[in-house]
C-alpha atoms as a PDB file:
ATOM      1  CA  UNK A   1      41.894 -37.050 -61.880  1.00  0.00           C
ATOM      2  CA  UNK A   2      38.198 -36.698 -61.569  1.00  0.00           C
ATOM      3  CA  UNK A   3      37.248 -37.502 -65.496  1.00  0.00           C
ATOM      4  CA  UNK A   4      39.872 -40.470 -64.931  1.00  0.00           C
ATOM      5  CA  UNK A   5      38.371 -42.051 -61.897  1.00  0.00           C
ATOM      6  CA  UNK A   6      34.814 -41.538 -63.479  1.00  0.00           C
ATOM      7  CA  UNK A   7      32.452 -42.817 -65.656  1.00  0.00           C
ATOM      8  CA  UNK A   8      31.788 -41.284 -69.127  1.00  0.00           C
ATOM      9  CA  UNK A   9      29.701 -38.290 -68.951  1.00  0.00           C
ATOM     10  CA  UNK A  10      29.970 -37.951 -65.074  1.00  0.00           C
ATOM     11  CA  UNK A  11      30.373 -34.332 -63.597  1.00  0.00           C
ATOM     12  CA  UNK A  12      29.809 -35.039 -60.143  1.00  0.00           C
ATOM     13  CA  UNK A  13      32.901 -35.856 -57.515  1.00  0.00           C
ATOM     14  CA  UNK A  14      33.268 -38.827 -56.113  1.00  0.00           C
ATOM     15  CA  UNK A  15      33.561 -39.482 -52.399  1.00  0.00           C
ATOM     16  CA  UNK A  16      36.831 -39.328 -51.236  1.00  0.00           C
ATOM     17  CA  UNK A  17      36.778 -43.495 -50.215  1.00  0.00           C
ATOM     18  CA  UNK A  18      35.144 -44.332 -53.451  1.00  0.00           C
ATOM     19  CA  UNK A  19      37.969 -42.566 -55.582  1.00  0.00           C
ATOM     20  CA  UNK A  20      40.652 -44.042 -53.200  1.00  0.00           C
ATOM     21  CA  UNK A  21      39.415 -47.320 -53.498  1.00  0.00           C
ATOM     22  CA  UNK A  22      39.541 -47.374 -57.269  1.00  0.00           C
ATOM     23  CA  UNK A  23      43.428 -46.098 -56.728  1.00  0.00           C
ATOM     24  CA  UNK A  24      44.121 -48.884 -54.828  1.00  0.00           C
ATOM     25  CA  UNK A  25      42.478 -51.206 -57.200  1.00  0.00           C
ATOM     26  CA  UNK A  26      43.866 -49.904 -60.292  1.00  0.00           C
ATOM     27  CA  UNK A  27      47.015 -51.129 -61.908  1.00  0.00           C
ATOM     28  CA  UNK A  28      47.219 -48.377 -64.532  1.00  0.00           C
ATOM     29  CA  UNK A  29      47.663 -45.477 -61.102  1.00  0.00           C
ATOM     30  CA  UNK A  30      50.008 -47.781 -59.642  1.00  0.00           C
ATOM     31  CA  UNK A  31      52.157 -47.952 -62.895  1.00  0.00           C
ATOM     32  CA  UNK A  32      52.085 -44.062 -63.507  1.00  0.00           C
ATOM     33  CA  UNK A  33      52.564 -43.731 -59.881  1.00  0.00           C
ATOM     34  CA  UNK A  34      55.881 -45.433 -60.304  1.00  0.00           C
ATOM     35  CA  UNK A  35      56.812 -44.194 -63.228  1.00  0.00           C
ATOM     36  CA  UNK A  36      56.938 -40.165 -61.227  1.00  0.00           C
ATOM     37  CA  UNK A  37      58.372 -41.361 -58.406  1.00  0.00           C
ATOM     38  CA  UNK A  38      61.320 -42.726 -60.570  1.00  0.00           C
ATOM     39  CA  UNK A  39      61.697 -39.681 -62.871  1.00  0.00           C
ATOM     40  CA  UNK A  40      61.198 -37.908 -59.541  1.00  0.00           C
ATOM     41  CA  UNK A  41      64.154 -39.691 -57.469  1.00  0.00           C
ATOM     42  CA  UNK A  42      66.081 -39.195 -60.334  1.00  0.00           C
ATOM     43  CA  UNK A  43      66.086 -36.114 -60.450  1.00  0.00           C
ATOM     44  CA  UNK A  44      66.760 -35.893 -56.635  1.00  0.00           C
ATOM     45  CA  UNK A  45      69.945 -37.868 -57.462  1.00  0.00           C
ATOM     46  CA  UNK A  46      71.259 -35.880 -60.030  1.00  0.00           C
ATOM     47  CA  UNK A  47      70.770 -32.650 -58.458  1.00  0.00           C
ATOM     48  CA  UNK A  48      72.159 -33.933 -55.083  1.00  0.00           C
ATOM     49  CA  UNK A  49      75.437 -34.747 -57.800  1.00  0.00           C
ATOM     50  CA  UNK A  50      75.857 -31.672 -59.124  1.00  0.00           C
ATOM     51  CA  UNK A  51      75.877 -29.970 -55.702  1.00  0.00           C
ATOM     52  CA  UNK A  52      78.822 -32.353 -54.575  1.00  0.00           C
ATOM     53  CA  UNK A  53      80.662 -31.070 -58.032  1.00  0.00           C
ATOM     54  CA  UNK A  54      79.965 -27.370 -56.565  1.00  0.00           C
ATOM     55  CA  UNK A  55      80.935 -28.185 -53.315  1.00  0.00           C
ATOM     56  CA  UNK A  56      84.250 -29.358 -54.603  1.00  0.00           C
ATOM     57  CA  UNK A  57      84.751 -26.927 -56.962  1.00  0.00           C
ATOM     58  CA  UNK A  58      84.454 -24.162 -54.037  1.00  0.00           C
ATOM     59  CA  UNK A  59      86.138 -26.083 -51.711  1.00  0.00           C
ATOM     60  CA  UNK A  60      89.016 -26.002 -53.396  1.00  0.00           C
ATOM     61  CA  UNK A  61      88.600 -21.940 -54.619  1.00  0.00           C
ATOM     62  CA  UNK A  62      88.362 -21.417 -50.504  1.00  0.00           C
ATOM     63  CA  UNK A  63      91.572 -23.010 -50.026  1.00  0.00           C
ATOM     64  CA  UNK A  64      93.430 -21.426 -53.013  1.00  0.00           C
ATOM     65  CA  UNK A  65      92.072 -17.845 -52.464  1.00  0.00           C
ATOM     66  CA  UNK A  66      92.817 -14.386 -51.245  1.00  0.00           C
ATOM     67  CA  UNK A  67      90.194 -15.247 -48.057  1.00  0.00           C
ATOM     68  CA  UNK A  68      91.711 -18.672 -47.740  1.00  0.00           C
ATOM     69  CA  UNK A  69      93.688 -17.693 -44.227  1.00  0.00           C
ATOM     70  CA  UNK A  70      90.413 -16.107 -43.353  1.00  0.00           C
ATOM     71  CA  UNK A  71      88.598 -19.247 -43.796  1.00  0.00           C
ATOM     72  CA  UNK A  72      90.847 -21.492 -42.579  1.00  0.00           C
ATOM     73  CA  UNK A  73      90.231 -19.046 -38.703  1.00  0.00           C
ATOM     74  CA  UNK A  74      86.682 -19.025 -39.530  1.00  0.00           C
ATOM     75  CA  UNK A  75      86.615 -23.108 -39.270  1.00  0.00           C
ATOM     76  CA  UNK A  76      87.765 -23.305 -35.713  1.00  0.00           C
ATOM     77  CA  UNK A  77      84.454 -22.555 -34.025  1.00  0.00           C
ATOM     78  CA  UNK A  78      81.770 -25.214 -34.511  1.00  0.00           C
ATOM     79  CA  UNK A  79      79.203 -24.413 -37.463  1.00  0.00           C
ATOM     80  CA  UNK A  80      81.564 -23.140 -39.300  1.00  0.00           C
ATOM     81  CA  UNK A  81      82.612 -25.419 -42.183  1.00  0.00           C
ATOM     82  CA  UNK A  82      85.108 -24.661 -45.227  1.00  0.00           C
ATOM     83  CA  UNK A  83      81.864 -23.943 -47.508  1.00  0.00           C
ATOM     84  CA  UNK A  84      80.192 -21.516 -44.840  1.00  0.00           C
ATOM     85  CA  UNK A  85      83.667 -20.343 -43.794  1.00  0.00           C
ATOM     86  CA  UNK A  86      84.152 -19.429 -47.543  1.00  0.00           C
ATOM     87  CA  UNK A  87      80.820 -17.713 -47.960  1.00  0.00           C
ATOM     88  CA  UNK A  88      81.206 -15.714 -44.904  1.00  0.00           C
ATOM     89  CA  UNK A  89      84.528 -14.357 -45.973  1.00  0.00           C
ATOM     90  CA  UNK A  90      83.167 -13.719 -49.722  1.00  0.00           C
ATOM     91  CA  UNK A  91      80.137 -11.654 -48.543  1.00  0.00           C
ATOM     92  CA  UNK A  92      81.822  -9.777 -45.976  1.00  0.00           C
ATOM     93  CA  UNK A  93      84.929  -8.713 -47.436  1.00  0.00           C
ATOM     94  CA  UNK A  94      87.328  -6.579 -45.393  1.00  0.00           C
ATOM     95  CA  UNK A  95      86.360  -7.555 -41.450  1.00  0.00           C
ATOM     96  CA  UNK A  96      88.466  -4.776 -40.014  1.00  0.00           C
ATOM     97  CA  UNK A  97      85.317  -2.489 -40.961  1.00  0.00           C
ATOM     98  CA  UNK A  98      83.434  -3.661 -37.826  1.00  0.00           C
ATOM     99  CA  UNK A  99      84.283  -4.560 -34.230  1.00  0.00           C
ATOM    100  CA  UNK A 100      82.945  -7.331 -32.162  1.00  0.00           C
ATOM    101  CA  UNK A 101      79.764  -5.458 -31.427  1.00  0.00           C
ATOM    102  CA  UNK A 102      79.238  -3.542 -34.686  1.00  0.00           C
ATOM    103  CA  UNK A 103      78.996  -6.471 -36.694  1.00  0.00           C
ATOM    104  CA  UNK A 104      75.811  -8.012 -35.115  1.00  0.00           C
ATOM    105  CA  UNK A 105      74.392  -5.209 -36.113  1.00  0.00           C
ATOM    106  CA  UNK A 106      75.521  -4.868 -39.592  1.00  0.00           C
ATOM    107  CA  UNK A 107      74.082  -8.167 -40.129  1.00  0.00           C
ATOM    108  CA  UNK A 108      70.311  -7.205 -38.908  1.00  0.00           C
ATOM    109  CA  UNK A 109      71.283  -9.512 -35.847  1.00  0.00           C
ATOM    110  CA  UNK A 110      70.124  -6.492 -33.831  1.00  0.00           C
ATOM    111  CA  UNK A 111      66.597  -6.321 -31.718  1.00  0.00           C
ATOM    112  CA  UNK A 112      64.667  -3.464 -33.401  1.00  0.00           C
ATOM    113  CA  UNK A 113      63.633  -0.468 -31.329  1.00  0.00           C
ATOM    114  CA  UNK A 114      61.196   2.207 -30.472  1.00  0.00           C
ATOM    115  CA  UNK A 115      60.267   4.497 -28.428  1.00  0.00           C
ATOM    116  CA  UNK A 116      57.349   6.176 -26.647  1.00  0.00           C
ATOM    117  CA  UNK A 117      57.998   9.084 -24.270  1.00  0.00           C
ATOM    118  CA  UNK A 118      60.359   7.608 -21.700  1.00  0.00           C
ATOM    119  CA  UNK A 119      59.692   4.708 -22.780  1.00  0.00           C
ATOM    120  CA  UNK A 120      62.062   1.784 -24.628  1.00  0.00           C
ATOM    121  CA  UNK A 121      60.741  -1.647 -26.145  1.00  0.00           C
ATOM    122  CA  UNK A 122      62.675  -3.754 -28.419  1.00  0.00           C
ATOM    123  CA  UNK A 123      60.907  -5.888 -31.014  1.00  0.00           C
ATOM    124  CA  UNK A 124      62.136  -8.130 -34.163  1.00  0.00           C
ATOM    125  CA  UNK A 125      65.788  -8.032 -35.132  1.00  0.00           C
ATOM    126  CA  UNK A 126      66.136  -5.187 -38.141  1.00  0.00           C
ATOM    127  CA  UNK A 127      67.471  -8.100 -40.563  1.00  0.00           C
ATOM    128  CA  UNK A 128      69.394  -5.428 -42.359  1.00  0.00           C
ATOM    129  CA  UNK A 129      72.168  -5.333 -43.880  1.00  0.00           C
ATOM    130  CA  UNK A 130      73.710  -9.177 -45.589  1.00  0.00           C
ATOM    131  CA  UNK A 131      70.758 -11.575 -45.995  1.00  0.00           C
ATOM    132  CA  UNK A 132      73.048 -14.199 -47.154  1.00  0.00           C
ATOM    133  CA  UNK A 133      75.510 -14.043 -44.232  1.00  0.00           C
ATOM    134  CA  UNK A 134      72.983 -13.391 -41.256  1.00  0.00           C
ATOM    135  CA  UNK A 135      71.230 -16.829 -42.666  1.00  0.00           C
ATOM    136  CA  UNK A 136      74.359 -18.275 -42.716  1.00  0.00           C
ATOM    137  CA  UNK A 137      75.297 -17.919 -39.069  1.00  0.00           C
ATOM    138  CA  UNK A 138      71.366 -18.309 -37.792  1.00  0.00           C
ATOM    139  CA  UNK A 139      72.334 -22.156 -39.367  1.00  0.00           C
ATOM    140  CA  UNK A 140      75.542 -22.408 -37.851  1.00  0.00           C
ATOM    141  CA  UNK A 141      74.343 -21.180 -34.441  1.00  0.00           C
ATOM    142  CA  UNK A 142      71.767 -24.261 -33.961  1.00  0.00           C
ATOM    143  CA  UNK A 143      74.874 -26.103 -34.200  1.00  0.00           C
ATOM    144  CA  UNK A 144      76.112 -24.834 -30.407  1.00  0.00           C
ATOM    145  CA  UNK A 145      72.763 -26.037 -28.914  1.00  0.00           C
ATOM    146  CA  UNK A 146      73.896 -29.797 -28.494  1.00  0.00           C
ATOM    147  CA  UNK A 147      76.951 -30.675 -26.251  1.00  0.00           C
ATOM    148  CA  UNK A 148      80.237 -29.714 -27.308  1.00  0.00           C
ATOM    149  CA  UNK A 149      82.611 -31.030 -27.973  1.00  0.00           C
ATOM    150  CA  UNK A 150      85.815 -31.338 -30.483  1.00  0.00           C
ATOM    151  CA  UNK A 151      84.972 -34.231 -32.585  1.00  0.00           C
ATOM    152  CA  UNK A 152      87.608 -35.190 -36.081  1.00  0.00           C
ATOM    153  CA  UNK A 153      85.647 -32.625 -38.251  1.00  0.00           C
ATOM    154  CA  UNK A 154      86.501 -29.568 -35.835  1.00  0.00           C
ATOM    155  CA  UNK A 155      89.973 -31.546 -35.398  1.00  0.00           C
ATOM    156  CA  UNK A 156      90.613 -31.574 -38.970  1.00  0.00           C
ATOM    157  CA  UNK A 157      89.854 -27.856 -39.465  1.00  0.00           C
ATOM    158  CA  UNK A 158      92.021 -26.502 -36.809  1.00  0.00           C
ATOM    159  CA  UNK A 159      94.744 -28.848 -38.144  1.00  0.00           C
ATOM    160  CA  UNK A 160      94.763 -25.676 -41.217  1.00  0.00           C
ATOM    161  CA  UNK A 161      94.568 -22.756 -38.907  1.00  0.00           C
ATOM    162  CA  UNK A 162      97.426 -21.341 -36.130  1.00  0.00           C
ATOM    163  CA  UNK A 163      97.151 -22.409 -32.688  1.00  0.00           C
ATOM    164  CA  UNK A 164      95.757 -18.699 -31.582  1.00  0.00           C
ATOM    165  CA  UNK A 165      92.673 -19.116 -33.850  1.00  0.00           C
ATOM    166  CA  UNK A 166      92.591 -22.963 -32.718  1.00  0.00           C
ATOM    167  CA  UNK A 167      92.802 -21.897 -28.700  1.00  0.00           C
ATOM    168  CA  UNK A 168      89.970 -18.563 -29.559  1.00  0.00           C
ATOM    169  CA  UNK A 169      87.840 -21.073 -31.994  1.00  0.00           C
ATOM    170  CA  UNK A 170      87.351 -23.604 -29.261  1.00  0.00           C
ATOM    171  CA  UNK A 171      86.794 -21.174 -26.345  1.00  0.00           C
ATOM    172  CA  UNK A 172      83.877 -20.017 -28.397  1.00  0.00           C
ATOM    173  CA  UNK A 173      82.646 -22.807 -29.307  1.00  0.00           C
ATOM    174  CA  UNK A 174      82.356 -23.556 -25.475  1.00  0.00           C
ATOM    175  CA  UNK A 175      80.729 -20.364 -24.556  1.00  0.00           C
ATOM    176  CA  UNK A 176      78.451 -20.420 -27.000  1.00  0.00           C
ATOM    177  CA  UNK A 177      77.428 -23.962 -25.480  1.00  0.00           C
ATOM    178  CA  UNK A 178      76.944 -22.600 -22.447  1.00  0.00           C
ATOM    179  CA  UNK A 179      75.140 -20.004 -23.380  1.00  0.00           C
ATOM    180  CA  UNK A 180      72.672 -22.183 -25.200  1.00  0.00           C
ATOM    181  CA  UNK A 181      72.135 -24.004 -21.977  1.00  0.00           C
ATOM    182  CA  UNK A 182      71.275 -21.034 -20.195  1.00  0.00           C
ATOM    183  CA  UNK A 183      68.549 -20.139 -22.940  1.00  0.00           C
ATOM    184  CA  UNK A 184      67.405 -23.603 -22.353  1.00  0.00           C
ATOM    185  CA  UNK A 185      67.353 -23.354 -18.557  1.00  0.00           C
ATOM    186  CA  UNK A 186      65.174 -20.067 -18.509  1.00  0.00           C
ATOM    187  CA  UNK A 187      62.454 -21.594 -20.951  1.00  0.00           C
ATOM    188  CA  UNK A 188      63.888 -19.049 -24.011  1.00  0.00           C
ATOM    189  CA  UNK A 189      62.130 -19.525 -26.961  1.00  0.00           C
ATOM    190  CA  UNK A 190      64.558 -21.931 -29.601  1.00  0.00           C
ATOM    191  CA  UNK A 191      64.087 -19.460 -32.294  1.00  0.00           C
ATOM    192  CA  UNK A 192      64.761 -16.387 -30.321  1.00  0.00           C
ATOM    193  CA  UNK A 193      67.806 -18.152 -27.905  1.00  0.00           C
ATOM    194  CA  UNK A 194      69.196 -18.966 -31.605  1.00  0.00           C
ATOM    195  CA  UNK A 195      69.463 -15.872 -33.061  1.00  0.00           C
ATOM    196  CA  UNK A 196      71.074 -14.467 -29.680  1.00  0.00           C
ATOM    197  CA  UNK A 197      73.668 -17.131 -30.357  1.00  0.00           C
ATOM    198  CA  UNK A 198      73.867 -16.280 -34.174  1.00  0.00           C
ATOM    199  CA  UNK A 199      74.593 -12.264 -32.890  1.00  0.00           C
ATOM    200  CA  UNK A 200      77.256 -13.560 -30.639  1.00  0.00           C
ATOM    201  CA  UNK A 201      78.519 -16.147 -33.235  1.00  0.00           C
ATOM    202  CA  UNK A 202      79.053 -12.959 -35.239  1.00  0.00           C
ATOM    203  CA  UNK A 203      81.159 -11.597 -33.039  1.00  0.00           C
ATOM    204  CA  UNK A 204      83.551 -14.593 -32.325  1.00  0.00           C
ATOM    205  CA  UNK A 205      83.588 -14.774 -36.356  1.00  0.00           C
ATOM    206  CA  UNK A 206      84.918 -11.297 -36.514  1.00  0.00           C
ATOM    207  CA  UNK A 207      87.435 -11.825 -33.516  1.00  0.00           C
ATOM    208  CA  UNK A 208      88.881 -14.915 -35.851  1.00  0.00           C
ATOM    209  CA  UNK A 209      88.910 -12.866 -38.931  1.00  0.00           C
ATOM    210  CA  UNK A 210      90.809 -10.043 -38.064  1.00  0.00           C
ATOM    211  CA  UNK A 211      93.163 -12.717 -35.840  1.00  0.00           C
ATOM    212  CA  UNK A 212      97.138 -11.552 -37.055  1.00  0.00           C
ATOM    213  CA  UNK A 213      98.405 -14.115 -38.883  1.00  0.00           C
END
């Protein structure tokens, strides 16, 4: 950009109005400038394209699967869509390994600890364990943080699942509202409050997954 904006034979930068003035006055930048941001968009749009192909395509695996019932539980609680619902089941696999409480912590959802003498202090969460599914619910729990309530996406979902995952999916959905607006109340941090509801979100996952059919 420098030997462009210059004259022949000129090593020294120019100052940053001087070079930006020429930009503004020069048809060839505006031209090229164009020309990326076309190639650019275009490749926005076709890669936004091919993710709506994937998105079908997996869509309709998670509905024609071994995990389908699974997923179809999972989607009662807000946050939890047929994609995420689908990915949670994949990564997870058999749910009747954990409890409620066991699986916050299998997913490095869990404050880290240590210990001095007497002495207890939690730090970090130990992010052990799935990366893919604890980043999954951390996503899905910012979700909770606005008001609830059972709009025709959620609607649609539970219209798949029995009325015992329907009835569990939307009493968590409203205590994990509420507890948001505690966090808010008391001043919590938004990044630590969410991960609190992404343990808990865990929790109401697993109660859904290993619901009887």
């Amino acid at each position: 950009m420098k030997s462009w904006l210059g004259e022949p034979g000129e090593r020294e930068w120019r100052a940053p109005a001087d070079a930006a003035d020429q930009l503004r006055g020069s048809g060839i930048c505006l031209r090229a400038l164009a020309g990326y941001h076309d190639s650019a968009y275009e490749a926005v749009v076709l890669a936004e394209a091919r993710r709506a192909r994937l998105d079908k395509v997996i869509a309709a695996m998670a509905t024609d699967s071994r995990w389908s019932a699974v997923v179809a539980r999972l989607g009662c609680l807000r946050g939890i869509d047929t994609l995420t619902g689908f990915a949670l089941a994949v990564e997870i696999g058999d749910w009747q390994r954990f409890t409620g409480a066991s699986i916050g912590a299998y997913l490095g959802l869990v404050p880290s600890e240590s210990f001095s003498g007497q002495s207890r202090s939690q730090g970090p969460i130990t992010k052990t364990g799935n990366s893919h599914a604890r980043r999954l619910l951390v996503e899905a729990a910012w979700h909770h943080r606005k008001r609830y309530r059972a709009g025709a996406m959620i609607q649609a979902r539970w219209q798949r699942a029995p009325a015992a995952a329907r009835a569990r999916g939307h009493l968590g959905s409203q205590r994990l509202n509420q507890r948001w607006k505690t966090f808010i109340a008391h001043h919590k941090r938004p990044v630590v409050a969410n991960v609190a509801i992404a343990r808990e979100l865990a929790g109401w996952c697993w109660s859904l997954a290993t619901l009887p059919d």
